[in-house]
C-alpha atoms as a PDB file:
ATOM      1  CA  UNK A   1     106.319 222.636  99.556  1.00  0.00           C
ATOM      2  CA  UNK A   2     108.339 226.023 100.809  1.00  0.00           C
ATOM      3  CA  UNK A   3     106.435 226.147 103.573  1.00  0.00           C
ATOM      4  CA  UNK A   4     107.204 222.121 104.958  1.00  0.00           C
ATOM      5  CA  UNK A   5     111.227 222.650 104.220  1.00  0.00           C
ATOM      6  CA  UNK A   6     111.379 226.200 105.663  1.00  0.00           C
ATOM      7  CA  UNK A   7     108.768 225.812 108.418  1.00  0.00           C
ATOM      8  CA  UNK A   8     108.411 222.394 109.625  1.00  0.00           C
ATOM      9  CA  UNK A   9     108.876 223.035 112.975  1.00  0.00           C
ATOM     10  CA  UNK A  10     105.755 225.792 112.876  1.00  0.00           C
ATOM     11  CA  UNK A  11     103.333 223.097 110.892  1.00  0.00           C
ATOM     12  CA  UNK A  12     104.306 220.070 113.305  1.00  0.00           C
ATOM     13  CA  UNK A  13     103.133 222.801 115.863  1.00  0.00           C
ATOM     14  CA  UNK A  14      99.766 223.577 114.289  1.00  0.00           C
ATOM     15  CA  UNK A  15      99.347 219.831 113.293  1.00  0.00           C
ATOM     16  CA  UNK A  16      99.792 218.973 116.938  1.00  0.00           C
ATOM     17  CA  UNK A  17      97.409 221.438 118.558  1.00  0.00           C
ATOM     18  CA  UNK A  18      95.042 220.775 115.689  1.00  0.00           C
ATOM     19  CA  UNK A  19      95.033 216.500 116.706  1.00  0.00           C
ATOM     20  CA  UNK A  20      94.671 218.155 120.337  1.00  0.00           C
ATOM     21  CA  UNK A  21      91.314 219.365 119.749  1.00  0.00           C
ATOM     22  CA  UNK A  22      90.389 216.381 117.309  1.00  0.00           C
ATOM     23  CA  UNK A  23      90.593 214.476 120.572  1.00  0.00           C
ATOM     24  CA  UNK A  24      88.708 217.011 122.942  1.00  0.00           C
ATOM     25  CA  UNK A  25      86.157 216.756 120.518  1.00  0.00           C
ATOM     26  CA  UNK A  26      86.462 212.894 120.740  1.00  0.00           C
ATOM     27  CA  UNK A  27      86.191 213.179 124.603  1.00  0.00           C
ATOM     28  CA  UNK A  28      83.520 215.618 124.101  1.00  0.00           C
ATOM     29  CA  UNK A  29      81.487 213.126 121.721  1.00  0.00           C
ATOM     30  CA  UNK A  30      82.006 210.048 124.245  1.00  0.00           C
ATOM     31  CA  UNK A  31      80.713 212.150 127.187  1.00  0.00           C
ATOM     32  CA  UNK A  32      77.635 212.842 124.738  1.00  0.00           C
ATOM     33  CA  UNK A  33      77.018 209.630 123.916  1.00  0.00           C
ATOM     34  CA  UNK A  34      77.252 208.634 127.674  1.00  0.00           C
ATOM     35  CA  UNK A  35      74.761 211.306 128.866  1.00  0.00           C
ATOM     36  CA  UNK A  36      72.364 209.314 126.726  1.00  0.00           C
ATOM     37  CA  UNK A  37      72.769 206.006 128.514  1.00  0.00           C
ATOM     38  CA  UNK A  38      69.824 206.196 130.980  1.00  0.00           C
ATOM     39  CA  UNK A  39      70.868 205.997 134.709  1.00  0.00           C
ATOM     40  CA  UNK A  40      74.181 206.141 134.798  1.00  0.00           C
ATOM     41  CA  UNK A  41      76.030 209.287 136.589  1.00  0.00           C
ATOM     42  CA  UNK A  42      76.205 211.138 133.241  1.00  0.00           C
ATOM     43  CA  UNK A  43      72.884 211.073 132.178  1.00  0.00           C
ATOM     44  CA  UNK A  44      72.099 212.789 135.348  1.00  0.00           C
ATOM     45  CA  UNK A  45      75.186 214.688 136.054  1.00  0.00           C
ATOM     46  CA  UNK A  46      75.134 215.962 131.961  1.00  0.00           C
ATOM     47  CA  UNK A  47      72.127 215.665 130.662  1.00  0.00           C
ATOM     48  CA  UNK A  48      70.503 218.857 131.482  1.00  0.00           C
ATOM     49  CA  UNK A  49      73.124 220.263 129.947  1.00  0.00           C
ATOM     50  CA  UNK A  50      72.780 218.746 126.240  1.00  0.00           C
ATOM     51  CA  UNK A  51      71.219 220.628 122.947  1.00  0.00           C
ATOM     52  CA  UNK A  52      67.887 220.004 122.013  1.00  0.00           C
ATOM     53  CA  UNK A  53      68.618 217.700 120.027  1.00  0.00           C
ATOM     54  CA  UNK A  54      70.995 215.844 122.406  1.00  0.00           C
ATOM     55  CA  UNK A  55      74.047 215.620 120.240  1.00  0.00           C
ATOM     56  CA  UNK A  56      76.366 218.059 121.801  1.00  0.00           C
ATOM     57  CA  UNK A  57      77.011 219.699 125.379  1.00  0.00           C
ATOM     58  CA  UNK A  58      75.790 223.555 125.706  1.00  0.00           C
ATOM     59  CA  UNK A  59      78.670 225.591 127.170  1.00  0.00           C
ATOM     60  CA  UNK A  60      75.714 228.233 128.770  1.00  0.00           C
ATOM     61  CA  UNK A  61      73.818 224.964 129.595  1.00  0.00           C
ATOM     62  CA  UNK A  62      77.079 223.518 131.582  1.00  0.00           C
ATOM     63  CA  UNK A  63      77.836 227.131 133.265  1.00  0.00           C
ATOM     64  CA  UNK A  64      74.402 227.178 134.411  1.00  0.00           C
ATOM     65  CA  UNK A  65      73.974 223.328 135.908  1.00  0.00           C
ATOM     66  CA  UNK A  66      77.307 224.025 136.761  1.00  0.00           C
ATOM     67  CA  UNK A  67      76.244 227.012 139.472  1.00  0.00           C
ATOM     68  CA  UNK A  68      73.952 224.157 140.638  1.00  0.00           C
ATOM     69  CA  UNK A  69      75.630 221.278 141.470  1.00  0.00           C
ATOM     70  CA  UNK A  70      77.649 221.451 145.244  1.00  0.00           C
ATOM     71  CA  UNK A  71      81.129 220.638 145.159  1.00  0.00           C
ATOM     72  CA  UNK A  72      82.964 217.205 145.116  1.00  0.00           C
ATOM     73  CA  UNK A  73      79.571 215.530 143.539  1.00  0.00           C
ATOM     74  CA  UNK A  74      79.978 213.254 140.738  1.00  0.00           C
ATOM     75  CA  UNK A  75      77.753 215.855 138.722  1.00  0.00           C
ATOM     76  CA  UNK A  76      79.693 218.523 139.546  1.00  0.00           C
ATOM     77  CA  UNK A  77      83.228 216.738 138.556  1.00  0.00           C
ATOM     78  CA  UNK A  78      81.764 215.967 135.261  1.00  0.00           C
ATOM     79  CA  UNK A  79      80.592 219.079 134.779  1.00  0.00           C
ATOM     80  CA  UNK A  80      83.612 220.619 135.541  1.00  0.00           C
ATOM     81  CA  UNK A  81      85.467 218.621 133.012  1.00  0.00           C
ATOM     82  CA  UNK A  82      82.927 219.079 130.139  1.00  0.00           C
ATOM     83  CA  UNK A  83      83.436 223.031 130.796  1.00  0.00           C
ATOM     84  CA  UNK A  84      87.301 222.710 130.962  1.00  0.00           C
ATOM     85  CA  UNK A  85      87.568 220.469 127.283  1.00  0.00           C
ATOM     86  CA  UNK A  86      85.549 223.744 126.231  1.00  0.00           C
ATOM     87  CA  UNK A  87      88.190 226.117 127.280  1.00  0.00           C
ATOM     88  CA  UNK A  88      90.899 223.849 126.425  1.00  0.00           C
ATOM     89  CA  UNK A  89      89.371 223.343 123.122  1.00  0.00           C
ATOM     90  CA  UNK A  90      88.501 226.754 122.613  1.00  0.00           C
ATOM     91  CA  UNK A  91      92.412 228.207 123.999  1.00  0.00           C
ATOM     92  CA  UNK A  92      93.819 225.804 121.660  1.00  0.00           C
ATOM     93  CA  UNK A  93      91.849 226.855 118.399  1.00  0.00           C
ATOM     94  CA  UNK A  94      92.695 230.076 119.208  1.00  0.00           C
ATOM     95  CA  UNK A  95      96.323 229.449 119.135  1.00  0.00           C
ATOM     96  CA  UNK A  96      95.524 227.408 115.984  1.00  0.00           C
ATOM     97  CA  UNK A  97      94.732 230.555 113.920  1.00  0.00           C
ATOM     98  CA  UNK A  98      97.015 232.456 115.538  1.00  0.00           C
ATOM     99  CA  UNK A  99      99.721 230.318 114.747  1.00  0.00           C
ATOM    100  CA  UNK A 100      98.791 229.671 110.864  1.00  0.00           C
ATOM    101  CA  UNK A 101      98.344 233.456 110.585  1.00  0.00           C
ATOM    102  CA  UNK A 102     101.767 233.978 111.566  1.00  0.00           C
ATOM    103  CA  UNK A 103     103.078 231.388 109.428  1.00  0.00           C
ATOM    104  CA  UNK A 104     101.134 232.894 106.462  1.00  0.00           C
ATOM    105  CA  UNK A 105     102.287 236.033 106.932  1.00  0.00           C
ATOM    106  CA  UNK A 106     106.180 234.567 106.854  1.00  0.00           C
ATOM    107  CA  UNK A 107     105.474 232.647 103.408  1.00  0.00           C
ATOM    108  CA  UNK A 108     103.920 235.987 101.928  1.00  0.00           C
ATOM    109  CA  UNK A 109     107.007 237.947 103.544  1.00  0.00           C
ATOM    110  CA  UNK A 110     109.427 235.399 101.651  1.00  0.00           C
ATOM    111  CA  UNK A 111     107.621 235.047  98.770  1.00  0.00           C
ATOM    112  CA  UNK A 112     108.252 238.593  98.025  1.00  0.00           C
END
């Protein structure tokens, strides 16, 4: 209750980086479940690059199809996206617990 009077603005912060990355992983998921959709461009641009089990990408996986694919290629533009929603995604979480740490460490300073 202290912390949404005194710190809105911080929490509207984390809240908005945290729906961010709700909606990479979205994006993420929908490139997934397009991968799976036999011939079409991201089954073969993506598919290589999928966990065993096919539910989610592989960021080593991408890097390394990635290296493969030549410039300006369909595959290689999807690739490229997959591997910058990890990096956004991964920037922003980052910031998430960064932020929230902060934060906690103002309500403890108050509290006392």
């Amino acid at each position: 209750m202290i912390a949404k009077r005194l710190y809105s603005n911080e929490l509207e912060e984390i809240e908005s980086k945290k729906t961010c990355i709700q909606e990479i992983e979205t994006e993420l998921s929908d490139l997934v479940e397009a991968a799976k959709v036999e011939d079409s461009d991201e089954a073969h641009a993506l598919g290589e690059a999928l966990n065993e089990a096919g539910e989610a990408f592989e960021n080593k996986s991408v890097k390394t199809e990635l290296k493969k694919a030549s410039k300006g290629t369909v595959e290689y533009n999807l690739l490229k996206k997959v591997e910058k929603l990890f990096a956004d995604k991964s920037s922003l979480s980052k910031a998430v617990k960064a932020d929230e740490k902060a934060l906690s460490r103002k309500l403890c300073k108050n509290a006392f």
